[in-house]
C-alpha atoms as a PDB file:
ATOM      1  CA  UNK A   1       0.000   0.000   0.000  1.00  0.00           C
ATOM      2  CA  UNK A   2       1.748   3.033  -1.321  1.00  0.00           C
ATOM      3  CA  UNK A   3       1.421   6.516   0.975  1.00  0.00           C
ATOM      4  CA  UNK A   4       2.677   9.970   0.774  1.00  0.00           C
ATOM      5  CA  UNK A   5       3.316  12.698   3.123  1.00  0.00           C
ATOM      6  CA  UNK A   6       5.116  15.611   4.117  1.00  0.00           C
ATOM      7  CA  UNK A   7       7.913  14.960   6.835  1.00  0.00           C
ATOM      8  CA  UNK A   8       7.048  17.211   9.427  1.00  0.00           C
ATOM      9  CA  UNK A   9      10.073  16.115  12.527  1.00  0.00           C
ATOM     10  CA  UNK A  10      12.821  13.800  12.055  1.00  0.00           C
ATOM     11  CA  UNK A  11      14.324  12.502  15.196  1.00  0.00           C
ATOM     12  CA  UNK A  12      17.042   9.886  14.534  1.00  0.00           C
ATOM     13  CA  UNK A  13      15.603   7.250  12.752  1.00  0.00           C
ATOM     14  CA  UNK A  14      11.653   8.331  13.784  1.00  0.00           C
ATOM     15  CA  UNK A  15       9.600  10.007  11.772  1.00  0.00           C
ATOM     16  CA  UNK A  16       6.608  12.254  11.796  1.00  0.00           C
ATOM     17  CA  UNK A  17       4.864  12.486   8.585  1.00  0.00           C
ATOM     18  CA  UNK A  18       1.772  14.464   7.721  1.00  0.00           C
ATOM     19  CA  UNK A  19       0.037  12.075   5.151  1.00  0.00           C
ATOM     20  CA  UNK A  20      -2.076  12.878   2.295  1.00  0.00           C
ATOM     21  CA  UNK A  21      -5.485  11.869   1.942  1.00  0.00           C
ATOM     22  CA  UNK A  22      -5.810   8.583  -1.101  1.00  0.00           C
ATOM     23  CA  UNK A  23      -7.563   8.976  -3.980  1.00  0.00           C
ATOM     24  CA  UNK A  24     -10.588   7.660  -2.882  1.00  0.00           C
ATOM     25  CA  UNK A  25     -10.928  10.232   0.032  1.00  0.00           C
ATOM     26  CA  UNK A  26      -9.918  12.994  -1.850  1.00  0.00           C
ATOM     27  CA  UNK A  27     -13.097  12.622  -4.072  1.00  0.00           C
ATOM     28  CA  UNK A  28     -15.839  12.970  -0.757  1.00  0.00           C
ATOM     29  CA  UNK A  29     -17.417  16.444  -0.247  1.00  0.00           C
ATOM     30  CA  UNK A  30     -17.442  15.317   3.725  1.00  0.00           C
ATOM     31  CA  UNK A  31     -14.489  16.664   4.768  1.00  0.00           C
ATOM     32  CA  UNK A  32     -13.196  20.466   3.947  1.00  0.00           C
ATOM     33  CA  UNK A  33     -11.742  21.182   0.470  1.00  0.00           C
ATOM     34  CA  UNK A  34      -8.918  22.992   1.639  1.00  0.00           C
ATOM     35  CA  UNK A  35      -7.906  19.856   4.066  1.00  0.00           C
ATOM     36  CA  UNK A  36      -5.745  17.848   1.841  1.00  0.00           C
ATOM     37  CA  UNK A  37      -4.239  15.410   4.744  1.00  0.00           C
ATOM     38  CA  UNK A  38      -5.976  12.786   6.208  1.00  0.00           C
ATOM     39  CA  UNK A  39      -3.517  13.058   9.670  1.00  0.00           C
ATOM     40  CA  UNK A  40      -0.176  12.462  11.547  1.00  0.00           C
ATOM     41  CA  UNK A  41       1.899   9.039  11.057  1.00  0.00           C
ATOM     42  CA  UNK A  42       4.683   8.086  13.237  1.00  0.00           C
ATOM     43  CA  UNK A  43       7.272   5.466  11.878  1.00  0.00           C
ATOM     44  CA  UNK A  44      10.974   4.657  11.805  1.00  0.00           C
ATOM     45  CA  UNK A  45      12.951   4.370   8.688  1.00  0.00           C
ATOM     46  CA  UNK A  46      16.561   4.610   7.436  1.00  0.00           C
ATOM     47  CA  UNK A  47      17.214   7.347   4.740  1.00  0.00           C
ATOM     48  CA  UNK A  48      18.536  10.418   4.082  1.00  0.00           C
ATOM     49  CA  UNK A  49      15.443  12.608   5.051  1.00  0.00           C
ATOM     50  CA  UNK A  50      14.481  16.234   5.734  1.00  0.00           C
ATOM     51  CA  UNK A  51      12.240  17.943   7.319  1.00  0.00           C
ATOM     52  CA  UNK A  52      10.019  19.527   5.055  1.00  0.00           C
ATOM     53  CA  UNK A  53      10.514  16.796   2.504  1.00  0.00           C
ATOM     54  CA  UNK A  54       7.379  15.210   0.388  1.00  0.00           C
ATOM     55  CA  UNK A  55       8.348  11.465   0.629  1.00  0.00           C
ATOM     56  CA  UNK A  56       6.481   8.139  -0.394  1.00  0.00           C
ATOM     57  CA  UNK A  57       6.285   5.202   2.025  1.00  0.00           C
ATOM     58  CA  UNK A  58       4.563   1.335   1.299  1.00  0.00           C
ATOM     59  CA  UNK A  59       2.799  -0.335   3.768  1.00  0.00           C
ATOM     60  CA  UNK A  60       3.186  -4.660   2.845  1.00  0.00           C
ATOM     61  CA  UNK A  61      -0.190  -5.241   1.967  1.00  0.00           C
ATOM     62  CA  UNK A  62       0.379  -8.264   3.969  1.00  0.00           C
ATOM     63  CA  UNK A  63       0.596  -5.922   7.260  1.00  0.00           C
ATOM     64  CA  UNK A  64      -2.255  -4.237   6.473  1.00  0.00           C
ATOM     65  CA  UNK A  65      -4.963  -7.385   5.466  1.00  0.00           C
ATOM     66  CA  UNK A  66      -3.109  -8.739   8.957  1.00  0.00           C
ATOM     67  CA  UNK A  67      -4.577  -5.714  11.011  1.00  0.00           C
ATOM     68  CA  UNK A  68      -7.282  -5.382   9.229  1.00  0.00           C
ATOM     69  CA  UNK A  69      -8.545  -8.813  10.249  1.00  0.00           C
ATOM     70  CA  UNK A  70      -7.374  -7.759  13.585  1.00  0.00           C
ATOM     71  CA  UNK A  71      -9.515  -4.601  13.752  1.00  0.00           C
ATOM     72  CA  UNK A  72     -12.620  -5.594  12.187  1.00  0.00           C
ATOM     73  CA  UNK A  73     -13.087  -9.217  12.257  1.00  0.00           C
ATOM     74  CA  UNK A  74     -11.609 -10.250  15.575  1.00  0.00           C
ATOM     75  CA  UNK A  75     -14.224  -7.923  17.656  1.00  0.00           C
ATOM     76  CA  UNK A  76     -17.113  -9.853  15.671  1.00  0.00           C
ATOM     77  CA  UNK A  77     -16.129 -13.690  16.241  1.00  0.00           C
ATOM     78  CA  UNK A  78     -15.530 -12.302  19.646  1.00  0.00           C
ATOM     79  CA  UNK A  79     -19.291 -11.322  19.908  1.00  0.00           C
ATOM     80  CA  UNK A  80     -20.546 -14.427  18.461  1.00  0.00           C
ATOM     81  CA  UNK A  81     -18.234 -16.673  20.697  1.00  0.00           C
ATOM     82  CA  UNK A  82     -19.307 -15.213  23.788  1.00  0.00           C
ATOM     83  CA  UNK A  83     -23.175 -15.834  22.247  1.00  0.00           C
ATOM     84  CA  UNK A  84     -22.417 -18.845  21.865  1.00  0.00           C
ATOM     85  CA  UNK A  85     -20.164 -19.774  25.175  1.00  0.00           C
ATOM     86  CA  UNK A  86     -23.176 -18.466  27.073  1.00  0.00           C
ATOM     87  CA  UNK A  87     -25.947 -20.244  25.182  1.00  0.00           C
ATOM     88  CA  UNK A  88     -24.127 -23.715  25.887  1.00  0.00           C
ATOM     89  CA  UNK A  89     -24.207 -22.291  29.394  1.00  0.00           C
ATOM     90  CA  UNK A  90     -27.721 -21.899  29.624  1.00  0.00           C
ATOM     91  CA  UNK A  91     -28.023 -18.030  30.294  1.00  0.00           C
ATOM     92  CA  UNK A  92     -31.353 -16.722  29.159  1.00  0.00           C
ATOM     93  CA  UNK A  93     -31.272 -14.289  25.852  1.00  0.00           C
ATOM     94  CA  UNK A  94     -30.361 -11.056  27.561  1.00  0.00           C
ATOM     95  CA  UNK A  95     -27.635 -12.526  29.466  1.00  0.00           C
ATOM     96  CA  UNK A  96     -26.582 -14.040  26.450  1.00  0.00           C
ATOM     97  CA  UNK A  97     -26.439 -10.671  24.576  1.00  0.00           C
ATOM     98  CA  UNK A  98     -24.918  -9.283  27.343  1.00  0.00           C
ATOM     99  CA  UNK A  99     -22.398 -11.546  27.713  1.00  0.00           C
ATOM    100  CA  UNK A 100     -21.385 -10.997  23.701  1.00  0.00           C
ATOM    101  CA  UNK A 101     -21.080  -7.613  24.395  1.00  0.00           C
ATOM    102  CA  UNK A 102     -18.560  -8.278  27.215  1.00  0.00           C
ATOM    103  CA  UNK A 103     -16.613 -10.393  25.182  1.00  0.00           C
ATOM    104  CA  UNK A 104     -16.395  -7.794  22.268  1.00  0.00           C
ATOM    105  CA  UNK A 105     -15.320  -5.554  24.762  1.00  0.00           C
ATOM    106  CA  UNK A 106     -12.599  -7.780  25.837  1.00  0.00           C
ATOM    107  CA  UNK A 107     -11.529  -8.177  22.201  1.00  0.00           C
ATOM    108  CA  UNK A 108     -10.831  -4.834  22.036  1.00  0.00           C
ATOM    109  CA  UNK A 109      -8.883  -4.939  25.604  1.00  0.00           C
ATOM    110  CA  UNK A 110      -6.655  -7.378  24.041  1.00  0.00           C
ATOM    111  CA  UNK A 111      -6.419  -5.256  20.471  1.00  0.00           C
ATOM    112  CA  UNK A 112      -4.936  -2.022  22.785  1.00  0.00           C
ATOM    113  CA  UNK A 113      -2.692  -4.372  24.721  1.00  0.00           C
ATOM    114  CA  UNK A 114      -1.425  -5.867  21.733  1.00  0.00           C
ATOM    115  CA  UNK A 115      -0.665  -2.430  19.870  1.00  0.00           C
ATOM    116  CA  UNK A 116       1.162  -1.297  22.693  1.00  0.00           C
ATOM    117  CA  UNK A 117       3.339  -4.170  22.796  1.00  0.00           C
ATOM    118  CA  UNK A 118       3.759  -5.004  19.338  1.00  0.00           C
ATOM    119  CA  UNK A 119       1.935  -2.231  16.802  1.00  0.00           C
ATOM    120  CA  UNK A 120       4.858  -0.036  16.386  1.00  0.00           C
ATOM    121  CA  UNK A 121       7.509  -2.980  16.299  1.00  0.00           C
ATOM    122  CA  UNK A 122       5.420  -4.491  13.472  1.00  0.00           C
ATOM    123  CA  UNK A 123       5.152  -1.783  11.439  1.00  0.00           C
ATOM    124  CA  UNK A 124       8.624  -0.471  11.820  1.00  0.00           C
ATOM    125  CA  UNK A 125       9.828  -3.468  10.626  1.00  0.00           C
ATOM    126  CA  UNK A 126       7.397  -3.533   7.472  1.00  0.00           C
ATOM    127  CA  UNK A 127       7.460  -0.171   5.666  1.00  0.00           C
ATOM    128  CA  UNK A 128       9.984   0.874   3.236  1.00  0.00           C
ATOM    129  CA  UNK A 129      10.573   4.926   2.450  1.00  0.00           C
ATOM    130  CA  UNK A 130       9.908   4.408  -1.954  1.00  0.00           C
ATOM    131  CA  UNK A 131      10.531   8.069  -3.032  1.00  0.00           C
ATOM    132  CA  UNK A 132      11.975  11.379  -1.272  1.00  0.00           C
ATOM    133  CA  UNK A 133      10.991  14.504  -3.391  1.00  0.00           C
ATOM    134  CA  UNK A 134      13.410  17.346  -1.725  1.00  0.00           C
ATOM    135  CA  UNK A 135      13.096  21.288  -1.891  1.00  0.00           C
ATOM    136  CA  UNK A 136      14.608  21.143  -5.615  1.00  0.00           C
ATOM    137  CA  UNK A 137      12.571  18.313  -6.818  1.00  0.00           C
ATOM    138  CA  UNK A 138      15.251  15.615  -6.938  1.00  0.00           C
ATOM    139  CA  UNK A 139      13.991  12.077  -6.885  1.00  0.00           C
ATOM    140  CA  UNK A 140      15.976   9.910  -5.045  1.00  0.00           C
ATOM    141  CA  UNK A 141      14.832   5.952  -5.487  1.00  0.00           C
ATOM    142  CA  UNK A 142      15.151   3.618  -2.548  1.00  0.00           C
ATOM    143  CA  UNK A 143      14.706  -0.295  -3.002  1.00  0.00           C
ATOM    144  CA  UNK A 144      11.507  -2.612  -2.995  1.00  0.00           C
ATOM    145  CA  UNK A 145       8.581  -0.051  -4.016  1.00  0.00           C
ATOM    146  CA  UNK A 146       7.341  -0.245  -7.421  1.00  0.00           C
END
């Protein structure tokens, strides 16, 4: 998943980039017209960048389908499982629903613990700077973006 930004601190190897909205986004009347960024994105990465600088970054689509499934499907076999824990238990229909609910809930417990611990790690390790377009326009290619 390709991305671009502005770089707007460099700290060492971190990075704070102010990314533009996608295509798709750009297109919806929702949001101002002036707005053209859809927020802030902190990362690490090796290059030689600056702030100010208008770089491209890929995501692995791999990482992202991964989180994905973590984000919207986990919550939801959550809420069925605990439907389903508490119907083999016997609980009558509103403990049941109840009892999904809680279990959702705890999904998304275990989602924050999780990005605390491993979120940034992960995606560290998975996105690759593509493209740095300096002050005077010079493109400078880095390895494994297309």
């Amino acid at each position: 998943m390709l991305n671009k930004g502005i770089v707007q601190e460099v700290d060492g190897k971190n990075l704070k980039i102010l990314v533009y909205k996608d295509s798709a986004c750009s297109h919806c009347s929702s949001c101002s017209e002036g707005n053209r960024f859809q927020g802030e994105f902190e990362f690490q990465a090796e290059g030689n960048v600056k702030k100010g600088d208008s770089i491209s970054f890929e995501i692995e689509d791999k990482v992202v389908l991964n989180l994905a499934f973590l984000v919207y499907i986990l919550p939801v076999i959550f809420l069925f499982f605990g439907y389903i824990l508490s119907s083999k238990l016997g609980l009558s229909e509103g403990k049941r629903i109840l009892s999904s609910f809680v279990s959702m809930f705890f999904s998304f417990v275990l989602l924050f613990f999780y990005d605390k611990s491993k979120g940034k790690q992960i995606l560290n390790k998975k996105i690759k700077i593509c493209k740095i377009n300096e002050d005077d326009d010079e493109d400078i290619k880095e390895g494994g973006c297309s």
